[in-house]
N, C-alpha and C. Protein backbone atom coordinates (compact mmCIF):
# COMPACT_ATOMS: atom_id res chain seq x y z
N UNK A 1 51.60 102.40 -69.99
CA UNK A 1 51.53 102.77 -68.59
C UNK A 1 50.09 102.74 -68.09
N UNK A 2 49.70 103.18 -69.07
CA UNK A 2 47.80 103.20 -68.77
C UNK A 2 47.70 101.81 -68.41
N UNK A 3 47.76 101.07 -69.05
CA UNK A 3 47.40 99.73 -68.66
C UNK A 3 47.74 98.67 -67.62
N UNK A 4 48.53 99.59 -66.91
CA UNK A 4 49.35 98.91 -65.84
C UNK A 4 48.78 99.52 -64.86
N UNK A 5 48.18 100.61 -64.94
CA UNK A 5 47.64 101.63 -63.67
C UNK A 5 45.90 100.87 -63.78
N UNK A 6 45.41 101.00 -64.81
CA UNK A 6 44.15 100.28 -64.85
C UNK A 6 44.06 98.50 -64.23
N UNK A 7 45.30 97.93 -64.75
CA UNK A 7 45.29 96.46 -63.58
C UNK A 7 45.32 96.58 -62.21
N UNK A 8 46.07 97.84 -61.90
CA UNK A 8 46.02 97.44 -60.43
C UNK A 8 45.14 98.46 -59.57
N UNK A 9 44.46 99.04 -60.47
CA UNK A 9 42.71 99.96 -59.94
C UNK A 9 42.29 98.62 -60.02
N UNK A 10 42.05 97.85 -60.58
CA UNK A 10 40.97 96.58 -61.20
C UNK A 10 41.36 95.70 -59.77
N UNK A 11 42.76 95.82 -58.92
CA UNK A 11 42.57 94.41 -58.40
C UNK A 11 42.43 95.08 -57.22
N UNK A 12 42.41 95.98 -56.74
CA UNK A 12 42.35 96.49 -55.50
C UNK A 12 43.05 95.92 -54.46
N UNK A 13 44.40 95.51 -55.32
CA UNK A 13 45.38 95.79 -53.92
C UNK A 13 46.76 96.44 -54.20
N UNK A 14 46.51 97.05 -54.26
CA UNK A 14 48.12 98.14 -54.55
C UNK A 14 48.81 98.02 -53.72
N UNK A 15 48.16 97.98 -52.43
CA UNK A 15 49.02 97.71 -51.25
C UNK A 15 50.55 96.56 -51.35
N UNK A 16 49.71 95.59 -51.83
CA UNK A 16 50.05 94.65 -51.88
C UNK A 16 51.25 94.53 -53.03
N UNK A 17 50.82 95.03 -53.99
CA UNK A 17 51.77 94.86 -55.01
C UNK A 17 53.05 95.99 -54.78
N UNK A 18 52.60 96.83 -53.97
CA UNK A 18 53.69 97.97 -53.83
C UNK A 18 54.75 97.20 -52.22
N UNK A 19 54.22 96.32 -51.59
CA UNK A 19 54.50 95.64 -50.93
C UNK A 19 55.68 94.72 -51.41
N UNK A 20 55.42 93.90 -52.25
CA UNK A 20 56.17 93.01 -53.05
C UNK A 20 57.19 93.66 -53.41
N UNK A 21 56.93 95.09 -54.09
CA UNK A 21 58.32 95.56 -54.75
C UNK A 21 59.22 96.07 -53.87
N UNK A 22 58.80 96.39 -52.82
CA UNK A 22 59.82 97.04 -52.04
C UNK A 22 60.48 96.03 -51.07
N UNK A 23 59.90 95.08 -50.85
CA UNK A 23 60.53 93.71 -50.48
C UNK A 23 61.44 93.26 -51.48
N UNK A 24 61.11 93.16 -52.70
CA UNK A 24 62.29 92.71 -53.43
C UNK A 24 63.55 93.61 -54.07
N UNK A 25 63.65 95.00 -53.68
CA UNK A 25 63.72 96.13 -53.72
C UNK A 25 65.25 95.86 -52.10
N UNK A 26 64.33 95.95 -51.39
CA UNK A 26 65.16 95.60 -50.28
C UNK A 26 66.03 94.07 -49.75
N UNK A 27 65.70 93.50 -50.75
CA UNK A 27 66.49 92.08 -50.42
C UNK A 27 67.81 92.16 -51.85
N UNK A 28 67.40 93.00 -52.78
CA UNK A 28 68.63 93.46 -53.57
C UNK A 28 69.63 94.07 -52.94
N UNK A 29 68.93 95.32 -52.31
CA UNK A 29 70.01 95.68 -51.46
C UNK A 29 71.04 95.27 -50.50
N UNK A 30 70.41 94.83 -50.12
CA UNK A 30 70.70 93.89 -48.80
C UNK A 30 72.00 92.65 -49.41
N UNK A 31 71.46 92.41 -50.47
CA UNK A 31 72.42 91.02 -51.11
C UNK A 31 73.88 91.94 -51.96
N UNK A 32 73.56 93.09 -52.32
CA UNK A 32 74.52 94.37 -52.39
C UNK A 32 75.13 94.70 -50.92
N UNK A 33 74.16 94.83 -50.30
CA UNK A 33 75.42 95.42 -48.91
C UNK A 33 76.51 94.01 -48.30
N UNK A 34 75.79 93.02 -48.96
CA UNK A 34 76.56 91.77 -48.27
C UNK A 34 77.80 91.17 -49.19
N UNK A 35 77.55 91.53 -50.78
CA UNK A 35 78.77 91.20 -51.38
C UNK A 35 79.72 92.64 -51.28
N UNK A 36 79.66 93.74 -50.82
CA UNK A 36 80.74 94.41 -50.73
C UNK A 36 80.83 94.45 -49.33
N UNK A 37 80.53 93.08 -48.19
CA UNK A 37 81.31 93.27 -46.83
C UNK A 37 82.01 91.91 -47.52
N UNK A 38 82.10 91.52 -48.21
CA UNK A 38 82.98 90.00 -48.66
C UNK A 38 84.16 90.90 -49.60
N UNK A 39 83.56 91.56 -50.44
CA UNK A 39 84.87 92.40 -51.56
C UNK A 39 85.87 93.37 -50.06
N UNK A 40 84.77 93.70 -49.27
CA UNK A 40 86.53 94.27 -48.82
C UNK A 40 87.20 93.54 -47.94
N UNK A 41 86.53 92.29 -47.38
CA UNK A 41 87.44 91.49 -46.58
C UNK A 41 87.85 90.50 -47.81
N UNK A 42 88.11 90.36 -48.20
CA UNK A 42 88.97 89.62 -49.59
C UNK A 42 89.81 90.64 -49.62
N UNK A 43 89.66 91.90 -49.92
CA UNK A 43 90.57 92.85 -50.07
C UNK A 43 91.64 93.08 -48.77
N UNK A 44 91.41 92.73 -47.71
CA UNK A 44 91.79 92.72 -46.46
C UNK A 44 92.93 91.43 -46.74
N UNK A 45 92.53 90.76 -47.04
CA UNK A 45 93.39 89.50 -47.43
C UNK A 45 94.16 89.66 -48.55
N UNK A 46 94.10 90.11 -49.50
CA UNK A 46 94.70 90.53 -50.31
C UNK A 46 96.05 91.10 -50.52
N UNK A 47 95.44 92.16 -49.22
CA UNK A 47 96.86 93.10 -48.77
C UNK A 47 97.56 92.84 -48.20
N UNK A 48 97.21 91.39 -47.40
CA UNK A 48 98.07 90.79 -45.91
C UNK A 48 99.19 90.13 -46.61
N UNK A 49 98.33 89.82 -48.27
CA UNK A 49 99.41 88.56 -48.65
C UNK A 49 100.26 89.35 -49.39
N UNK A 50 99.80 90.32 -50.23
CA UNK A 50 100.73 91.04 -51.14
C UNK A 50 102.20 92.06 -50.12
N UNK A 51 101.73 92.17 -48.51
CA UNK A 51 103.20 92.80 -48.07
C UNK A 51 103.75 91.74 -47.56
N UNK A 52 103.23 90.11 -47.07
CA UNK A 52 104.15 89.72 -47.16
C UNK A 52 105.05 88.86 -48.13
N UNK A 53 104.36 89.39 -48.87
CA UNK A 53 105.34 88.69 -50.68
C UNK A 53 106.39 90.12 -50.34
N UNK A 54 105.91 91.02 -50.53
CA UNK A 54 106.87 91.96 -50.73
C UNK A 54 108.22 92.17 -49.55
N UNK A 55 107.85 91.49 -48.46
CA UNK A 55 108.50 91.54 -47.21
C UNK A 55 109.83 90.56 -47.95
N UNK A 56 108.97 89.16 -48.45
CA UNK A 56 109.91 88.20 -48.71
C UNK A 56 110.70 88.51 -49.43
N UNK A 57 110.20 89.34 -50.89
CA UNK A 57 110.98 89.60 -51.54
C UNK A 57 112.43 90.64 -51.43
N UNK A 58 111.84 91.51 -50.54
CA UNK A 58 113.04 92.23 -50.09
C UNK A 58 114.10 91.73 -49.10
N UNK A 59 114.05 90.52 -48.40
CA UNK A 59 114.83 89.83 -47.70
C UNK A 59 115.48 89.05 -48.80
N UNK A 60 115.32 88.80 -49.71
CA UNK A 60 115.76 87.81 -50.47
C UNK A 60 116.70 88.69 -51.19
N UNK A 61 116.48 90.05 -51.62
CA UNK A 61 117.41 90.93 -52.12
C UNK A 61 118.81 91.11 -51.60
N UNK A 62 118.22 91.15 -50.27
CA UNK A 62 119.57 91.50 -49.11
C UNK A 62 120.64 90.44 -49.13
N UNK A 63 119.42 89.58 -49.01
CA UNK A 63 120.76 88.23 -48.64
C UNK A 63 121.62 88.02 -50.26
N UNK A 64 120.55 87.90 -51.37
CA UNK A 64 121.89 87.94 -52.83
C UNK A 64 122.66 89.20 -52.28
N UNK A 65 122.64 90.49 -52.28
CA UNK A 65 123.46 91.21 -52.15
C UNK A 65 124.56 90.87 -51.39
N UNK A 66 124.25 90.49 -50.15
CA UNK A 66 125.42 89.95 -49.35
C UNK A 66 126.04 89.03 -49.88
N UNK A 67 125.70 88.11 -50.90
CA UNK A 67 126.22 86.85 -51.09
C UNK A 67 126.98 87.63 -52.44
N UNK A 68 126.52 88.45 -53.30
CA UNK A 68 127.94 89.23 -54.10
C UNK A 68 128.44 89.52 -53.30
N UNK A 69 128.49 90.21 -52.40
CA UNK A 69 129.93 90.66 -51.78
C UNK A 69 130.77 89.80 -51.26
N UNK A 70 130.22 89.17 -50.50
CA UNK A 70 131.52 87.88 -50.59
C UNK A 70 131.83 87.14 -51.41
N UNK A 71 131.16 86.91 -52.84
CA UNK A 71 132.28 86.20 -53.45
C UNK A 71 132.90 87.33 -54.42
């Protein structure tokens, strides 16, 4: 740790380097806040398709049922 605090006394710009990190610091984030606005609209889609599978599937129940009863 010493030696990391002594490089950047030596270069006299901390600014700068504390600059960098929080820029790249904040473009992580940022690339985090943007794949979970994609995970929940995928998830949005997800759900649209899974009720209407389930829609289909329960129409499809009805109609075999009806079709035992008449024969």
């Amino acid at each position: 740790m010493q030696y990391w605090q002594s490089k950047i006394k030596k270069s006299k710009q901390p600014a700068f380097i504390l600059l960098a990190t929080l820029s790249f610091l904040m473009l992580l984030g940022s690339v985090q806040v943007w794949q979970l606005k994609i995970y929940e609209q995928q998830m949005v889609i997800y759900n649209k398709v899974i009720k209407s599978y389930q829609k289909k599937i329960a129409k499809n129940k009805q109609k075999l049922k009806r079709l035992d009863k008449q024969e």
